[in-house]
PDB file of N, CA and C in Angstrom:
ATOM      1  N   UNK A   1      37.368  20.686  -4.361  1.00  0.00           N
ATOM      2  CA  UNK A   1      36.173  20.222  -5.040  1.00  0.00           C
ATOM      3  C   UNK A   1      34.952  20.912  -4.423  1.00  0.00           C
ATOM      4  N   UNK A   2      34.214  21.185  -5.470  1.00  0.00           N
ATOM      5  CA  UNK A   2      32.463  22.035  -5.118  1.00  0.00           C
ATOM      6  C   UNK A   2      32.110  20.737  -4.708  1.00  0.00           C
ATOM      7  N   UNK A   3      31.104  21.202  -3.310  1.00  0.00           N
ATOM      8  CA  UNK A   3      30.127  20.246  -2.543  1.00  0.00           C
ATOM      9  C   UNK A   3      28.751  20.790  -3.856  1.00  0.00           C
ATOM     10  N   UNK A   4      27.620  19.875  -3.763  1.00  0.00           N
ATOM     11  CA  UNK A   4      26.692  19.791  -4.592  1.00  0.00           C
ATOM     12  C   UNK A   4      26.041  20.540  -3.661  1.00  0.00           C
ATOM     13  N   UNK A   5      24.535  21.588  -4.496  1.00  0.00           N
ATOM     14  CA  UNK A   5      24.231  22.711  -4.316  1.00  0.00           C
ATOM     15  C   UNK A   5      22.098  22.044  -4.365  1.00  0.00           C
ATOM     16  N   UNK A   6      21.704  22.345  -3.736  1.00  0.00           N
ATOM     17  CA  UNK A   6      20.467  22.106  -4.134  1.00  0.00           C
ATOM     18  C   UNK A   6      20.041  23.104  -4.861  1.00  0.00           C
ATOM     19  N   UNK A   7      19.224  22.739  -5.776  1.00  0.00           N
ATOM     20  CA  UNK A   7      18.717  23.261  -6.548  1.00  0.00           C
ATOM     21  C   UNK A   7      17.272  23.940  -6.665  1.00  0.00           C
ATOM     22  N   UNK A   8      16.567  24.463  -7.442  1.00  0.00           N
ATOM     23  CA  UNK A   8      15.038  24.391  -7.488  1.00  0.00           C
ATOM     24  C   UNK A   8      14.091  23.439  -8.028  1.00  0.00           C
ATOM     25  N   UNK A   9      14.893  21.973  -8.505  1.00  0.00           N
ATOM     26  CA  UNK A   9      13.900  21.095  -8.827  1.00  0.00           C
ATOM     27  C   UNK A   9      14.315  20.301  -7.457  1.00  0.00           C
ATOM     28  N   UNK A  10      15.231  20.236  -6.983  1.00  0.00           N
ATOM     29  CA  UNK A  10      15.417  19.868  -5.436  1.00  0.00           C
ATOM     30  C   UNK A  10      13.991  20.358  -4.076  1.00  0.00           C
ATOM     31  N   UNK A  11      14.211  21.638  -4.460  1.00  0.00           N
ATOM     32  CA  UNK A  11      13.200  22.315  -3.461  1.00  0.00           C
ATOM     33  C   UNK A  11      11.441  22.002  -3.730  1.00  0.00           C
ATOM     34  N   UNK A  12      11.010  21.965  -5.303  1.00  0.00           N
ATOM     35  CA  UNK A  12      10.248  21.405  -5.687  1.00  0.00           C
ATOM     36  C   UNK A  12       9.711  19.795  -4.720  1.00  0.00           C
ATOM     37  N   UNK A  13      10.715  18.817  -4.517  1.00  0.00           N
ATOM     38  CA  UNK A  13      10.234  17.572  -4.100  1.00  0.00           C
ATOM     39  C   UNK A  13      10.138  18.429  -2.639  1.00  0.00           C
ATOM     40  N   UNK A  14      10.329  19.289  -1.597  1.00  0.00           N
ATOM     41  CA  UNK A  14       9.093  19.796  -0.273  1.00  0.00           C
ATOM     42  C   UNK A  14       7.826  19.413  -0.672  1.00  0.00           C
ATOM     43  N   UNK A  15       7.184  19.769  -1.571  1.00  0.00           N
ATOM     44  CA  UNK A  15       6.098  19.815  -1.606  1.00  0.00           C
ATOM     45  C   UNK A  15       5.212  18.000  -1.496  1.00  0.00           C
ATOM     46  N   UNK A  16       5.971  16.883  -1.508  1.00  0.00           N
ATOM     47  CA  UNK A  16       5.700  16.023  -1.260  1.00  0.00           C
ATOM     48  C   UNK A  16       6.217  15.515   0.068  1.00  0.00           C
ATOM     49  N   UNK A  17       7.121  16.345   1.287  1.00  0.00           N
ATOM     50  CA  UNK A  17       6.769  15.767   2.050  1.00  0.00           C
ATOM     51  C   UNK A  17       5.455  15.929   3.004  1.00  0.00           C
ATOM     52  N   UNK A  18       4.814  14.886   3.983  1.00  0.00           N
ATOM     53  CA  UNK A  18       4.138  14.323   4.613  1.00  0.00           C
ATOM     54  C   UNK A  18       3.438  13.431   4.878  1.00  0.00           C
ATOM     55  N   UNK A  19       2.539  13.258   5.024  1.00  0.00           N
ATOM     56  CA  UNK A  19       1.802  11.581   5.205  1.00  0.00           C
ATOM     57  C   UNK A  19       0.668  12.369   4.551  1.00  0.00           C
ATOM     58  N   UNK A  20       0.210  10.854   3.629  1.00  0.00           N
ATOM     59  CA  UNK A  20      -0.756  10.438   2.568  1.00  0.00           C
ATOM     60  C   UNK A  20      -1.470   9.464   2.526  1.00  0.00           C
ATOM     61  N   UNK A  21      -2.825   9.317   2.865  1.00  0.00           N
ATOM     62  CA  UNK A  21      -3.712   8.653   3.113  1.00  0.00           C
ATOM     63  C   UNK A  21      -4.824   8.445   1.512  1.00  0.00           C
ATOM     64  N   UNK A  22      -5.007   6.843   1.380  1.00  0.00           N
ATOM     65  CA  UNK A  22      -5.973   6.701   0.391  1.00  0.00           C
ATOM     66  C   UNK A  22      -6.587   5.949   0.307  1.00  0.00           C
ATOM     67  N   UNK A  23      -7.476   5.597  -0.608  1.00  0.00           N
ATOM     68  CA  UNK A  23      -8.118   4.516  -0.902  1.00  0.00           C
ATOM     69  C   UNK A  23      -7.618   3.615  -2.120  1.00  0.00           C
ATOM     70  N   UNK A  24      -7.354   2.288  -1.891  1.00  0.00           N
ATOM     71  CA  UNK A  24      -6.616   1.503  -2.872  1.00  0.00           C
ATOM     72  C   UNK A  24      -7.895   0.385  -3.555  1.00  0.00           C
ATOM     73  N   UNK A  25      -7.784   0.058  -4.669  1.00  0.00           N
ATOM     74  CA  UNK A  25      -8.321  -0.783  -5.078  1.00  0.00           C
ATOM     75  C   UNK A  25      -7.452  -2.069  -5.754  1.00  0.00           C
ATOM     76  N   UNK A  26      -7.008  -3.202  -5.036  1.00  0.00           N
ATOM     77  CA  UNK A  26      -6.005  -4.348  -4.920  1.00  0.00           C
ATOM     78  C   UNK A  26      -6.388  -5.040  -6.176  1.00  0.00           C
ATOM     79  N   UNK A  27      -5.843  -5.451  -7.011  1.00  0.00           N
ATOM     80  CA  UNK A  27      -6.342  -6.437  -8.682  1.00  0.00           C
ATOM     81  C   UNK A  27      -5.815  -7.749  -7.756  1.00  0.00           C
ATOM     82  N   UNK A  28      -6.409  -8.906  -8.431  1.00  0.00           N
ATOM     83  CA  UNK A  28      -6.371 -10.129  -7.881  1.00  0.00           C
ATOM     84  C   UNK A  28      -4.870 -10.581  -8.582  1.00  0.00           C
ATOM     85  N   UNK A  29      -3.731 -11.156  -7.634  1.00  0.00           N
ATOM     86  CA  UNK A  29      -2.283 -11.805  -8.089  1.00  0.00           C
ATOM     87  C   UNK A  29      -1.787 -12.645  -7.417  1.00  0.00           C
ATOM     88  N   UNK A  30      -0.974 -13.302  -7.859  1.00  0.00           N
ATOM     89  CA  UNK A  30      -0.836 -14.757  -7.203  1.00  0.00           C
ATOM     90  C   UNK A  30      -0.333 -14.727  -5.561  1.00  0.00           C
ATOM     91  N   UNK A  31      -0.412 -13.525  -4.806  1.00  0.00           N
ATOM     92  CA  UNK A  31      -0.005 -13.362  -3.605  1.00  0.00           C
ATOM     93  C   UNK A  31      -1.551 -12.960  -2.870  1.00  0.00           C
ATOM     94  N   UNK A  32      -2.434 -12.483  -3.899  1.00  0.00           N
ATOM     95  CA  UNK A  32      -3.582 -12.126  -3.105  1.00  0.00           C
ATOM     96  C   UNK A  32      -4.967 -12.547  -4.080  1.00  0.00           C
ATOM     97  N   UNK A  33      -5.074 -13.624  -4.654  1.00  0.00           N
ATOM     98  CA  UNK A  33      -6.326 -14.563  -5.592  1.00  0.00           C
ATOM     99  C   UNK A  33      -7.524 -13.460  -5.357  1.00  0.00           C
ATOM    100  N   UNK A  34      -7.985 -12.788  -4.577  1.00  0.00           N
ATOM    101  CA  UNK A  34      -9.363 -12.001  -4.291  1.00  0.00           C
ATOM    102  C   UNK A  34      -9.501 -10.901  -4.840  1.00  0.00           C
ATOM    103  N   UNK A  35      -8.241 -10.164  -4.554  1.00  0.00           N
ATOM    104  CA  UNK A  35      -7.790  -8.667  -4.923  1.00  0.00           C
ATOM    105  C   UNK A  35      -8.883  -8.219  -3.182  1.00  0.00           C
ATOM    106  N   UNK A  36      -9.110  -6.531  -3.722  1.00  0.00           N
ATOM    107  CA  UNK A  36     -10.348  -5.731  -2.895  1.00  0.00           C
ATOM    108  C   UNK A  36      -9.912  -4.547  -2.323  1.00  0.00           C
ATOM    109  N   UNK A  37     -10.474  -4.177  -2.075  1.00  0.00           N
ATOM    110  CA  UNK A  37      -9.940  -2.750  -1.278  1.00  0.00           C
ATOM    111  C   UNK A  37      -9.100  -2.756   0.147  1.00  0.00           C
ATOM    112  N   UNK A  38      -8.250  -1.289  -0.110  1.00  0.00           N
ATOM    113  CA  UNK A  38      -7.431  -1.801   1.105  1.00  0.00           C
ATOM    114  C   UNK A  38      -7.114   0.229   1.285  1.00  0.00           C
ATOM    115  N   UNK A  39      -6.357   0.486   2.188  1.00  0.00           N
ATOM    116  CA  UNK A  39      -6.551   1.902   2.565  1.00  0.00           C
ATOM    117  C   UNK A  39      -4.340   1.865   2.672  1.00  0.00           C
ATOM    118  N   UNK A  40      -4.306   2.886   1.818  1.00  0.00           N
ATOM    119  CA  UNK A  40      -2.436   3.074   1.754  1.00  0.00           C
ATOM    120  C   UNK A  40      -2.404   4.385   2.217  1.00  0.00           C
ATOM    121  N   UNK A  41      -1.014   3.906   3.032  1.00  0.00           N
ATOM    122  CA  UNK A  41      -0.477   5.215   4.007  1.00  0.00           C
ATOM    123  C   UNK A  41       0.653   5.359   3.430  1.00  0.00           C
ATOM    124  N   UNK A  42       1.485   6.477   2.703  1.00  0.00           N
ATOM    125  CA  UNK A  42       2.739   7.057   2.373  1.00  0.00           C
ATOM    126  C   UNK A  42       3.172   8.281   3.302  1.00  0.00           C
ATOM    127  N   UNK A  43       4.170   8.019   4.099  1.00  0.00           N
ATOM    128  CA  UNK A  43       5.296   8.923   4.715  1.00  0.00           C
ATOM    129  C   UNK A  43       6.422   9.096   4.138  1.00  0.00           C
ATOM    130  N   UNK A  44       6.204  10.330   3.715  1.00  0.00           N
ATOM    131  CA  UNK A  44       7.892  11.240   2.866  1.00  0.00           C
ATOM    132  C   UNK A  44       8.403  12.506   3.405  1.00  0.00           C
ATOM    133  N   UNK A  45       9.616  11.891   3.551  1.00  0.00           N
ATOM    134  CA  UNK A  45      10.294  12.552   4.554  1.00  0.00           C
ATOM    135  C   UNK A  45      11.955  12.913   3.526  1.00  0.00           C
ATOM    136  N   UNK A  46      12.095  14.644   3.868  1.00  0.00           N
ATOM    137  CA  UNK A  46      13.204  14.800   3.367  1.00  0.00           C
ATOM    138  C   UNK A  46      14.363  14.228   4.011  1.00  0.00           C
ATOM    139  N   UNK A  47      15.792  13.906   3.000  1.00  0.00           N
ATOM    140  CA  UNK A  47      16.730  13.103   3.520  1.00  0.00           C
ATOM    141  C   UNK A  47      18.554  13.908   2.948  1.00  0.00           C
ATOM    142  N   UNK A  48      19.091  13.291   3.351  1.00  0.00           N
ATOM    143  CA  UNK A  48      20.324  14.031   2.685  1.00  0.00           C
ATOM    144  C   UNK A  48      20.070  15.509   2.188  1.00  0.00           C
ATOM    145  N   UNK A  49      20.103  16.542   3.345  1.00  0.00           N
ATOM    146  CA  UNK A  49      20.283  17.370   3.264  1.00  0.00           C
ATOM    147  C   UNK A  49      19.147  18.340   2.338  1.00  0.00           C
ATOM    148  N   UNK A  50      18.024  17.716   1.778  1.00  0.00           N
ATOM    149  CA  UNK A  50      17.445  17.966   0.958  1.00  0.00           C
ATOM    150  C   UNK A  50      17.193  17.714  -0.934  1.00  0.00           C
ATOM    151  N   UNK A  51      18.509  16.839  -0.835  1.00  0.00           N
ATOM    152  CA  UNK A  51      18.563  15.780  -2.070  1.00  0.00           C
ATOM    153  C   UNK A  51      17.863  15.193  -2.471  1.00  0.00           C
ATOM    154  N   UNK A  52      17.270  14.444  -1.426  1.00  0.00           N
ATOM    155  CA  UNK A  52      16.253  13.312  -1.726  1.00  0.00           C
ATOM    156  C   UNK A  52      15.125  13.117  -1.166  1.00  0.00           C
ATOM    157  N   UNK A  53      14.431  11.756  -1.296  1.00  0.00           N
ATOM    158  CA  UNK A  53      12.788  12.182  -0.680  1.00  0.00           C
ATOM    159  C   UNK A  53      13.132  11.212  -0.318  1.00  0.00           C
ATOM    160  N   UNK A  54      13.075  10.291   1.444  1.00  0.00           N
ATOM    161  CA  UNK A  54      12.697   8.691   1.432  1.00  0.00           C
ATOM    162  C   UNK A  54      11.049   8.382   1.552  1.00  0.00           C
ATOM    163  N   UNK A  55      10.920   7.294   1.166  1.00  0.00           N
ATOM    164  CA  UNK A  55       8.781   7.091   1.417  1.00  0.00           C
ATOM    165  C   UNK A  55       9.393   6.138   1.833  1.00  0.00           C
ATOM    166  N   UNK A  56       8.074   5.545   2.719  1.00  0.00           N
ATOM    167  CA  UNK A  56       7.295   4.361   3.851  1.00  0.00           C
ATOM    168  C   UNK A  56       5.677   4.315   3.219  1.00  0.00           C
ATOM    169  N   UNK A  57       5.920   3.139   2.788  1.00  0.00           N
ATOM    170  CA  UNK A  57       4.756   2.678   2.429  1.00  0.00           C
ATOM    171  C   UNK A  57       4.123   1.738   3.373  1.00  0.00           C
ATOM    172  N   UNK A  58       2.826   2.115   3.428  1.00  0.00           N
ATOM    173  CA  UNK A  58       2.030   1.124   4.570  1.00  0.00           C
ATOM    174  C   UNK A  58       0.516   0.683   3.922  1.00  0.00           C
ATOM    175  N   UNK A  59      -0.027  -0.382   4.270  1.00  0.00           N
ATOM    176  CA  UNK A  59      -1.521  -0.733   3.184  1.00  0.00           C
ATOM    177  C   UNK A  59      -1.763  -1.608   4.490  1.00  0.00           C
ATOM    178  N   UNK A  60      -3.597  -1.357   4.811  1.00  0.00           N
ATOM    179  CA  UNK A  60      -4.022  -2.245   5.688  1.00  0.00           C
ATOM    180  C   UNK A  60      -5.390  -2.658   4.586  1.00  0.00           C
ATOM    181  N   UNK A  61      -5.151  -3.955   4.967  1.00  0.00           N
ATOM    182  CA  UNK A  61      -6.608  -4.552   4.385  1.00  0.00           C
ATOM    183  C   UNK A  61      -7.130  -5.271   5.422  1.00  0.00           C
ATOM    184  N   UNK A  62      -8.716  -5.346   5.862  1.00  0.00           N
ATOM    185  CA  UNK A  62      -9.037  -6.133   6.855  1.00  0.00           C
ATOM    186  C   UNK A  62      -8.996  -5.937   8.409  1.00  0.00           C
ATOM    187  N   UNK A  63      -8.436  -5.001   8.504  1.00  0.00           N
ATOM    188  CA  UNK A  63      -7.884  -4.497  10.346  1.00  0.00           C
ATOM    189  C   UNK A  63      -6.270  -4.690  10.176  1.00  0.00           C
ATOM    190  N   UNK A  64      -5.398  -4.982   9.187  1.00  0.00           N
ATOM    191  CA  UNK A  64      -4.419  -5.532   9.426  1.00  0.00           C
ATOM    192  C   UNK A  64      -3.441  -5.021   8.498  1.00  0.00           C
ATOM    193  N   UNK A  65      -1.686  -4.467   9.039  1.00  0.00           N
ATOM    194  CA  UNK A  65      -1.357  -3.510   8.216  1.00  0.00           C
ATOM    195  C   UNK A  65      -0.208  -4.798   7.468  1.00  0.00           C
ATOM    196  N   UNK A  66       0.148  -4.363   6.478  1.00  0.00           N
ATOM    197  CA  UNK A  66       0.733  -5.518   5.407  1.00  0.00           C
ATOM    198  C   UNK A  66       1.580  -4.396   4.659  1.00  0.00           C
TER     199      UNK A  66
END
């Protein structure tokens, strides 16, 4: 049996790894009644050999990461 081959829409997702910094604007929901701004951190990191992308999502609102 052929092992699977990466491809060029494979190599394409490189271009999203690293860390990503932003500015969020939160809508008010029954976990957060206020909504407001909050600052999101995404880390993507290649995985399986170059198959896949994993992300880490991180959001601090207030001094405090959630």
């Amino acid at each position: 049996m052929n092992m699977p081959q990466i491809t060029e829409a494979h190599r394409k997702l490189e271009k999203l790894v690293g860390t990503w910094l932003g500015q969020e604007k939160m809508s008010p929901s029954p976990w957060d009644p206020q909504g407001g701004p909050a600052t999101g951190k995404v880390q993507n990191r290649l995985a399986l050999n170059g198959f896949f992308i994993v992300q880490d999502y991180e959001q601090q609102r207030n001094g405090s990461a959630s």
